[in-house]
Protein backbone atom coordinates (compact mmCIF):
# COMPACT_ATOMS: atom_id res chain seq x y z
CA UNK A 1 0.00 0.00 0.00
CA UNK A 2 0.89 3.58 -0.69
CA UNK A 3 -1.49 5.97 -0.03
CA UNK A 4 -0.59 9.86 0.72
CA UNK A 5 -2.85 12.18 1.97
CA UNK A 6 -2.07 16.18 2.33
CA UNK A 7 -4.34 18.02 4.21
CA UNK A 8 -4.15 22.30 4.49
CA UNK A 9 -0.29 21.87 3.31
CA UNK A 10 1.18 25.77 3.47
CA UNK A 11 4.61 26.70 3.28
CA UNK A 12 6.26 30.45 3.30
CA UNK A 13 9.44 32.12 2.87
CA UNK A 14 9.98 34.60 4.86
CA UNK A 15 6.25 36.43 3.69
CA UNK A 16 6.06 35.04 0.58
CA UNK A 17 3.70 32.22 0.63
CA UNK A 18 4.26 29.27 -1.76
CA UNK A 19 2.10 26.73 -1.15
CA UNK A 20 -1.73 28.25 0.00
CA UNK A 21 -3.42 25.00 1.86
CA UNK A 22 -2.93 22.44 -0.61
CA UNK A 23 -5.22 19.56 -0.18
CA UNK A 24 -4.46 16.42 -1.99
CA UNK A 25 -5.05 12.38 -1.80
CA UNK A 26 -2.76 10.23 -3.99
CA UNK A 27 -3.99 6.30 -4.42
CA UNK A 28 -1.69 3.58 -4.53
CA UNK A 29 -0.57 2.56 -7.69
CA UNK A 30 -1.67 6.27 -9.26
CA UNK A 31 1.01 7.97 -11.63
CA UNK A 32 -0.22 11.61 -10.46
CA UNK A 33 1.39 14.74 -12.21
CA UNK A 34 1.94 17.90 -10.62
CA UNK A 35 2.06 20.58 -13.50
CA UNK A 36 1.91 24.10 -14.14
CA UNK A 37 3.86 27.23 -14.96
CA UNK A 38 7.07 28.26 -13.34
CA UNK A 39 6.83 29.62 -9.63
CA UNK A 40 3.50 28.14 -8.76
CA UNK A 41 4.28 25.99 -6.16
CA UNK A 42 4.92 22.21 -7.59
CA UNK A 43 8.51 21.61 -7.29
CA UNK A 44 7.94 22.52 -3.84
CA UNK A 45 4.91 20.60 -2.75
CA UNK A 46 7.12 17.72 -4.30
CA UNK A 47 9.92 18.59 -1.66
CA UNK A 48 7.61 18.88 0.96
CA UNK A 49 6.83 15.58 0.66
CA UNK A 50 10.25 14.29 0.06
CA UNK A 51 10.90 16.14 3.40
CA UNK A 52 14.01 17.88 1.86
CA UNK A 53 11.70 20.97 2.93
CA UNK A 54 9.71 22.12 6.04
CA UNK A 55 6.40 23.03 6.04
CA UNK A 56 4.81 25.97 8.23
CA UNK A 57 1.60 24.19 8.26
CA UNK A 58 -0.61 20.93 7.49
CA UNK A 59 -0.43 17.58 7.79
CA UNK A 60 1.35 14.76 5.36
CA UNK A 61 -0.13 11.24 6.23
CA UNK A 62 1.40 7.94 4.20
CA UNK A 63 -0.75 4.92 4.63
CA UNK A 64 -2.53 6.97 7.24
CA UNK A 65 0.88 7.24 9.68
CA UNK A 66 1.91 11.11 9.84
CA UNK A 67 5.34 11.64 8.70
CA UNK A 68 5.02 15.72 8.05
CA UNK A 69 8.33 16.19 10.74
CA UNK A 70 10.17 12.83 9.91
CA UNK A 71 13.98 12.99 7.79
CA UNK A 72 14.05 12.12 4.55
CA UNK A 73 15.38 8.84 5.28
CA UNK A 74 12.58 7.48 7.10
CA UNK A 75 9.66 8.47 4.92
CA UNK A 76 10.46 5.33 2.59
CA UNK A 77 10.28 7.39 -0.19
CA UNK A 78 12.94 7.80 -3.04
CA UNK A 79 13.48 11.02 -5.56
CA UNK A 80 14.76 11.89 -9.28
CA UNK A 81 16.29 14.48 -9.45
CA UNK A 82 16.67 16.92 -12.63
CA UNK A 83 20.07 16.65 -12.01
CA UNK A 84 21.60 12.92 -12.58
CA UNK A 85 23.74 13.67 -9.06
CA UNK A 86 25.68 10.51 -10.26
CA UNK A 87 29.03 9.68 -8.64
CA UNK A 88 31.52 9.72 -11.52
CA UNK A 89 34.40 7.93 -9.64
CA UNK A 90 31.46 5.12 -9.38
CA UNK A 91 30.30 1.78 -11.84
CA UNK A 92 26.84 1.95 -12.57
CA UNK A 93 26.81 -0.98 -10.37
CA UNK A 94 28.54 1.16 -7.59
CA UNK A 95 25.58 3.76 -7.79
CA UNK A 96 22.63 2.01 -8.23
CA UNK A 97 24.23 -0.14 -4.46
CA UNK A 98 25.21 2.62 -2.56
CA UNK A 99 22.81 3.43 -0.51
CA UNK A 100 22.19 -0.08 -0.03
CA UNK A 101 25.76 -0.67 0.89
CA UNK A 102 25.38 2.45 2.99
CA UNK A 103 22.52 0.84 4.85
CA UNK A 104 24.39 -2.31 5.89
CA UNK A 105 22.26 -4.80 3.20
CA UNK A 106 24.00 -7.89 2.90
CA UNK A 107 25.91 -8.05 -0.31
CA UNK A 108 23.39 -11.09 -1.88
CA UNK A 109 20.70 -9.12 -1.39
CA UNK A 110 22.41 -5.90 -3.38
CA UNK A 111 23.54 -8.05 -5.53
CA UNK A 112 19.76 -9.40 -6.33
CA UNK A 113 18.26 -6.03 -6.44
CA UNK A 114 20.76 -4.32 -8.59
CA UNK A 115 20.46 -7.52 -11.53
CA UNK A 116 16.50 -7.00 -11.11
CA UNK A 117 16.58 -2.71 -11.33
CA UNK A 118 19.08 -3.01 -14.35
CA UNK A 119 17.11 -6.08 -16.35
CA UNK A 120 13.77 -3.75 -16.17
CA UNK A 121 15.62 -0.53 -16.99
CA UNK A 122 18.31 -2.59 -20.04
CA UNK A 123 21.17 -1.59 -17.95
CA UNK A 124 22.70 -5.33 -17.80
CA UNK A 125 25.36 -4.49 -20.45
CA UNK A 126 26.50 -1.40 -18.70
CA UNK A 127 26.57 -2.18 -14.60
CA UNK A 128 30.50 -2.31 -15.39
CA UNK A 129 30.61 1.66 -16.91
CA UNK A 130 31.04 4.95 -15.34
CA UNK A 131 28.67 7.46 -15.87
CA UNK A 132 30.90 9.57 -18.02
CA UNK A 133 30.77 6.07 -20.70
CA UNK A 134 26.83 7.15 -20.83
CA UNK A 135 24.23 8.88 -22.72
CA UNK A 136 22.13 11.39 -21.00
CA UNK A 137 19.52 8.57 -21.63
CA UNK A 138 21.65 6.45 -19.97
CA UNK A 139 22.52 8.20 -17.13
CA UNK A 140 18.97 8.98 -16.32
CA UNK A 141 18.24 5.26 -16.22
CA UNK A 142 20.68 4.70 -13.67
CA UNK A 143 19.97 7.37 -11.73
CA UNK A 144 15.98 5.95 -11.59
CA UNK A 145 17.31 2.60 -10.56
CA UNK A 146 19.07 3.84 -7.78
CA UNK A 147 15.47 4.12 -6.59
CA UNK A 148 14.48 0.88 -7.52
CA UNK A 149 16.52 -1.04 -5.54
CA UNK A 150 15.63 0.80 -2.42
CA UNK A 151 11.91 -0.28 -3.36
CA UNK A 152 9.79 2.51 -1.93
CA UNK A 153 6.31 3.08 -1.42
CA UNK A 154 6.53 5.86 -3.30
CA UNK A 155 8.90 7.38 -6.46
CA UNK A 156 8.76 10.96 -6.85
CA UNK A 157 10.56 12.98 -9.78
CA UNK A 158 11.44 16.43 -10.24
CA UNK A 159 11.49 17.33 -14.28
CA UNK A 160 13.86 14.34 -15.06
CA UNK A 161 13.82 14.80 -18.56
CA UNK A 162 14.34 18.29 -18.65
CA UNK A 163 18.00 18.25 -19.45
CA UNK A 164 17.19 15.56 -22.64
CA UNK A 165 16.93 16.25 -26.01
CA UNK A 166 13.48 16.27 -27.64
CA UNK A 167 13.47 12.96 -29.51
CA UNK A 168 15.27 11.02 -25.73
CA UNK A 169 12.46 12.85 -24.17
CA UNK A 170 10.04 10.82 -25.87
CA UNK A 171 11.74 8.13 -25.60
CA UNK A 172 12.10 8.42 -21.66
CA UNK A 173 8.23 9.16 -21.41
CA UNK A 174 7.63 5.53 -22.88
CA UNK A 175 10.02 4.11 -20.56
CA UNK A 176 8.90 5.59 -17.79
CA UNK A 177 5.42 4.36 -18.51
CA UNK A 178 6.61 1.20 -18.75
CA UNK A 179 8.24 1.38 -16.00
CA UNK A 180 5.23 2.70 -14.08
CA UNK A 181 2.85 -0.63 -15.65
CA UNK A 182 5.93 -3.03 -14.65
CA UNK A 183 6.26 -1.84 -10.76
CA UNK A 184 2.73 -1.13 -9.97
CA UNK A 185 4.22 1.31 -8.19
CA UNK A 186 2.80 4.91 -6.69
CA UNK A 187 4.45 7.93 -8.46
CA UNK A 188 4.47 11.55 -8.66
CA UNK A 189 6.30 13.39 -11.41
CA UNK A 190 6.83 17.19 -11.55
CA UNK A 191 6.75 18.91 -14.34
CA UNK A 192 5.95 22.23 -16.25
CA UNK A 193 5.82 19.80 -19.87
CA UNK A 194 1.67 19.45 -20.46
CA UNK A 195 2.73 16.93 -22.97
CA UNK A 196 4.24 14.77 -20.41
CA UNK A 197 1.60 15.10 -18.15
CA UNK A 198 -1.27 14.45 -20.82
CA UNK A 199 0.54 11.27 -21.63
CA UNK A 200 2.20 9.87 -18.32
CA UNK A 201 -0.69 10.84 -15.80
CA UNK A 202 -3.02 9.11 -14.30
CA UNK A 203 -4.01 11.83 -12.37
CA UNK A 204 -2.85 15.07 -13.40
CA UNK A 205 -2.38 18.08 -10.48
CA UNK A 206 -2.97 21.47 -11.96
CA UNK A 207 -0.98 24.49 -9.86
CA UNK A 208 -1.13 28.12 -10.27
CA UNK A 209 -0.18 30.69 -7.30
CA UNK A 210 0.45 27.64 -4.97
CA UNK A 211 -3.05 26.60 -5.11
CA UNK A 212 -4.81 23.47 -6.89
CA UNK A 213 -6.90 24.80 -9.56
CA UNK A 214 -8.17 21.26 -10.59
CA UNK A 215 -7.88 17.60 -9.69
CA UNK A 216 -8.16 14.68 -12.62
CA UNK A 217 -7.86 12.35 -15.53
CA UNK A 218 -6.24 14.14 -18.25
CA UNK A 219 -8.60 13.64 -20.87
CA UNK A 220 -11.49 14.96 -17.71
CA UNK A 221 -9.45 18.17 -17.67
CA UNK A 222 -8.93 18.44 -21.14
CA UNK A 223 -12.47 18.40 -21.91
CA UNK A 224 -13.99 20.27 -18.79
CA UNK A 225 -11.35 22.84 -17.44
CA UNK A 226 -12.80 24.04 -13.88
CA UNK A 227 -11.56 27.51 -15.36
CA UNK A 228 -10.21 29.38 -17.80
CA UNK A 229 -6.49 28.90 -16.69
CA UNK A 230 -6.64 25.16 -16.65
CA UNK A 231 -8.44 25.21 -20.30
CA UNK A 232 -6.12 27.73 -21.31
CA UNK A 233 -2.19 25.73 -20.11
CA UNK A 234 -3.82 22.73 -21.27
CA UNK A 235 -3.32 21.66 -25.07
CA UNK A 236 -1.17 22.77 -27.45
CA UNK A 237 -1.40 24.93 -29.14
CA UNK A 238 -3.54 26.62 -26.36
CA UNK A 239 -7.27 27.11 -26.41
CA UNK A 240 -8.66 30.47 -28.39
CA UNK A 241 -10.47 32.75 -26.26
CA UNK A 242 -13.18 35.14 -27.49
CA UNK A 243 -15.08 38.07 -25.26
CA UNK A 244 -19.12 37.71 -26.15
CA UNK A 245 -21.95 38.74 -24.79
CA UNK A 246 -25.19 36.77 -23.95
CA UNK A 247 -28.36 37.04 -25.68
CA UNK A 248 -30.40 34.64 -24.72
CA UNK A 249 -29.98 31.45 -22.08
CA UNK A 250 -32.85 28.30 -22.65
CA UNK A 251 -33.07 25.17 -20.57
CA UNK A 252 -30.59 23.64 -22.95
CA UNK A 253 -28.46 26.36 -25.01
CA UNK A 254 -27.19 29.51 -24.56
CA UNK A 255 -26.98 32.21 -27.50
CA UNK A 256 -24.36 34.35 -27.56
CA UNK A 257 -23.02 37.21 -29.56
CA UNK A 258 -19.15 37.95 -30.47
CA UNK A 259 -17.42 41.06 -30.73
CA UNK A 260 -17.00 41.04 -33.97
CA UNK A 261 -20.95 40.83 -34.29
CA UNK A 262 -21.46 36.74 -35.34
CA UNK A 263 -23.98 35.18 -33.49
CA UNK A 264 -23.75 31.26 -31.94
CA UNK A 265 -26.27 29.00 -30.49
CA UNK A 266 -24.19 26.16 -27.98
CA UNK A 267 -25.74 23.47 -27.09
CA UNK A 268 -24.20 24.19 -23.27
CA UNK A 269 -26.91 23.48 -20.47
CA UNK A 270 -26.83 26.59 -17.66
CA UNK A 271 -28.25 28.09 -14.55
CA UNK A 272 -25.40 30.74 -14.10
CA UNK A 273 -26.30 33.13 -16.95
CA UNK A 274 -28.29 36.36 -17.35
CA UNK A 275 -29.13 37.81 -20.57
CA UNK A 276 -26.39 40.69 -21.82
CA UNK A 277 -24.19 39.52 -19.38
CA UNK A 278 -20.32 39.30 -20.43
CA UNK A 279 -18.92 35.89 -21.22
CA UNK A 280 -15.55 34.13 -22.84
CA UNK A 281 -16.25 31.46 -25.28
CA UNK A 282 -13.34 28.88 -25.27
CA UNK A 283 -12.90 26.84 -28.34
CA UNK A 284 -9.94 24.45 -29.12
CA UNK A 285 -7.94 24.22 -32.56
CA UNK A 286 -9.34 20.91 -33.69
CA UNK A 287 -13.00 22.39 -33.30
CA UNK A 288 -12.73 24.72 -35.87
CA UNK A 289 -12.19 24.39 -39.48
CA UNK A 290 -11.78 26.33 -42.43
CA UNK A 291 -14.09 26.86 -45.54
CA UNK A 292 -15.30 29.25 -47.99
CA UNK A 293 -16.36 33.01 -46.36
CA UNK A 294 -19.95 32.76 -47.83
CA UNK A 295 -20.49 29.15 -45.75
CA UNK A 296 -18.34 30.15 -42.37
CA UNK A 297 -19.64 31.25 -39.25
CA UNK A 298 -17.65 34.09 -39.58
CA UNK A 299 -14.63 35.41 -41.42
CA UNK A 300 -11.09 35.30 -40.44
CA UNK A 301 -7.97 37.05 -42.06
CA UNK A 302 -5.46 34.59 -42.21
CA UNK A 303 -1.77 35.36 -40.26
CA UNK A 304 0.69 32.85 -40.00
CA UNK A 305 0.56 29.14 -40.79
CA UNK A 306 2.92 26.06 -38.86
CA UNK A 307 3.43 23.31 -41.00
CA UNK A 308 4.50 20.19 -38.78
CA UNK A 309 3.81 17.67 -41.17
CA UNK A 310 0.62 15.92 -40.61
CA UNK A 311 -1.05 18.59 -38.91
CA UNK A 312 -1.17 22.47 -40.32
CA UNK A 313 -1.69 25.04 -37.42
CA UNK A 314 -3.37 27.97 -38.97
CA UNK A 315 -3.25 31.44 -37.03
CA UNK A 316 -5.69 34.04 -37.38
CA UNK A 317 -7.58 36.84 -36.16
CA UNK A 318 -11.21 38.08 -36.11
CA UNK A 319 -13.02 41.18 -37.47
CA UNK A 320 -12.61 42.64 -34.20
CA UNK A 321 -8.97 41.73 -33.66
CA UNK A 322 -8.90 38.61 -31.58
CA UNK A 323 -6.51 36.24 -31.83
CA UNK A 324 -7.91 32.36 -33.05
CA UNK A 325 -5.97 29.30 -34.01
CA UNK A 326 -7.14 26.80 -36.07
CA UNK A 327 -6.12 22.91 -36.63
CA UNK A 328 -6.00 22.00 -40.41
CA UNK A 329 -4.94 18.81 -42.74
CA UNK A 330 -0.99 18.77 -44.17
CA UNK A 331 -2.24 19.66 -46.96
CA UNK A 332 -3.55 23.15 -46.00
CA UNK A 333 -2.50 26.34 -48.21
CA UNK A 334 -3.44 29.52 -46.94
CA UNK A 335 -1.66 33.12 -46.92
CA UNK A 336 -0.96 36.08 -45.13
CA UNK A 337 -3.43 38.10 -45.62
CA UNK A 338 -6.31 36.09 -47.05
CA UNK A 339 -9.70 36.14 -45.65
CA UNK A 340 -11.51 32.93 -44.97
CA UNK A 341 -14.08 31.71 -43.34
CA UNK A 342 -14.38 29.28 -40.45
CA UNK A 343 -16.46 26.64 -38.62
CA UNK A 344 -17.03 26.35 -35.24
CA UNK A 345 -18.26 23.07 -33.58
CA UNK A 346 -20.14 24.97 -30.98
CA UNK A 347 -20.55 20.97 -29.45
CA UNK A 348 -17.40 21.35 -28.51
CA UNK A 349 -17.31 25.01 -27.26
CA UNK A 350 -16.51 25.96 -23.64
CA UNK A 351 -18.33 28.92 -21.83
CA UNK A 352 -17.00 30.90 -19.24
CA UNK A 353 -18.34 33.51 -16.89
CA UNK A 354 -16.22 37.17 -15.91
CA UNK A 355 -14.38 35.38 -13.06
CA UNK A 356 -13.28 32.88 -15.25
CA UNK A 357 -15.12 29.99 -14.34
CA UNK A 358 -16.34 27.33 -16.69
CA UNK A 359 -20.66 28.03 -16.51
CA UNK A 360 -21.61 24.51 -18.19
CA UNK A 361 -20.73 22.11 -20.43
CA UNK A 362 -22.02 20.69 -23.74
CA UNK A 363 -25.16 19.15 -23.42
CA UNK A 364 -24.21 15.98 -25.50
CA UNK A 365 -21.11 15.27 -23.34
CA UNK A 366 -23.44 14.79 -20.33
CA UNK A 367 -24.38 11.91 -22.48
């Protein structure tokens, strides 16, 4: 078992406060991913529970038994670092053992768990190397088997791929969900990377300001953001935002008016919304397409285009100035300048009141 609970978690220096009450339950077995943008909070919730930093306030409770004030040593958890923190001087074999050796293990036993951590990570052909005889891959490997042997309840990382090349970043997300399948083991993996956490997560942690903003399954906060900042630092490239103003709210739509004067019916269910009151509607890339101008829902002029080979990012802005980004086909040929028109999937469309809180959702989701 390895189950962590946080309860009203707060932690200051000096009077800046970093983390604001954070409230949290990790299951066992759960890959959970703390994400968000720099300075809001996650590296250091992450150390908090490593114990590598004190808290000011709260409770941290693993398999219900409070270990908020014990060392690092005794919380039976083990952390990656963004840094390898290898010992050159050292085998492979010599760092993935020492703090076995360190802990009096008998040498058998070492011996057992170091053959087992380096058959599941393909390190068998290299226990006899030093670390400057490795790839960055490499290194990395090692350095996550030096957790492995000590089998804790609980791995946690801090951005270990950030110092990896694009293509070994991949790579390294595949292992490590591998890795994660293999073990069964509880994990939690910092990171600012929304690609990594879309893709590793079980449960992804959304921070902003040292507060959670929203709890879930990727694919749950990818579809229903609590707000406009989690819809907004989820996806890539980021959600388009348009100011509108309400005209009309039924038991099961909402019309709405943009700036630029085009007028939408969404199929989003509501009890939030008053007539001419001010509203963003959210719409992703992939939920709006390009066509003639006479057919669109309204016209666009055409700004700059990203070709990344099967997918065409078109951007754009409205009539009244506002910035929208569209997801085409490869084969999409558009330039600067042109006007076009567009199509909205207003199924898919997000709604969101002046505080920035998500008002309802598509009616045919709730289905």
């Amino acid at each position: 078992m390895a189950n962590l609970k946080i309860t009203q978690l707060r932690k200051a220096y000096g009077d800046v406060e970093i983390l604001k009450g954070i409230d949290l339950d990790i299951n066992d077995h759960e890959f959970v991913v703390f994400v968000g943008p720099s300075g809001c909070g996650k590296s250091t919730l992450l150390r908090t529970i490593a114990g590598l930093e004190d808290v000011n306030s709260g409770h941290i409770y693993l398999d219900e038994h409070e270990i908020t004030e014990l060392a690092p040593a005794k919380r039976d958890l083990a952390m990656v670092f963004q840094s390898y923190a290898l010992y050159p001087h050292m085998t492979v074999r010599k760092n993935m053992s020492f703090a076995l050796d360190l802990a009096g293990v008998d040498k058998h036993s070492i011996d057992e768990k170091v053959k087992a951590a380096a058959d599941i990570l393909e390190l068998t052909l290299l226990l006899d190397r030093k670390p400057k005889d490795l790839s960055g891959g490499q290194r990395q490997r090692v350095a996550i088997g030096r957790s492995i042997v000590r089998n804790p309840k609980i791995f946690l990382f801090d951005e270990p791929l950030s110092n990896l090349d694009a293509a070994l970043r991949v790579q390294m997300r595949l292992e490590l969900a591998r890795l994660h399948r293999d073990l069964r083991a509880t994990m939690i993996y910092v990171t600012h990377d929304q690609v990594e956490a879309m893709t590793l997560a079980d449960k992804v942690v959304v921070l902003n300001q040292g507060q959670i903003e929203q709890v879930g399954a990727p694919i749950e906060l990818y579809e229903r953001p609590k707000n406009m900042f989690v819809a907004g630092f989820l996806g890539m490239p980021r959600m388009s935002f348009l100011d509108a103003k309400v005209k009309d709210v039924h038991s099961q739509s909402v019309d709405i008016e943009l700036n630029n004067g085009t007028s939408l019916s969404l199929p989003i269910a509501t009890q939030n919304l008053k007539s001419q009151s001010h509203v963003t509607l959210g719409i992703r890339p992939e939920h709006i397409n390009l066509c003639e101008k006479e057919s669109g829902d309204m016209q666009v002029t055409f700004d700059v285009a990203e070709h990344l080979g099967s997918d065409t990012y078109c951007y754009a802005k409205t009539h009244s100035g506002e910035s929208l980004t569209i997801r085409e086909n490869s084969e999409t040929n558009v330039s600067a300048g042109e006007s076009l028109g567009v199509r909205i999937n207003t199924a898919k469309c997000h709604l969101f009141d002046q505080q920035g809180n998500a008002v309802g959702y598509a009616v045919d989701t709730e289905q």
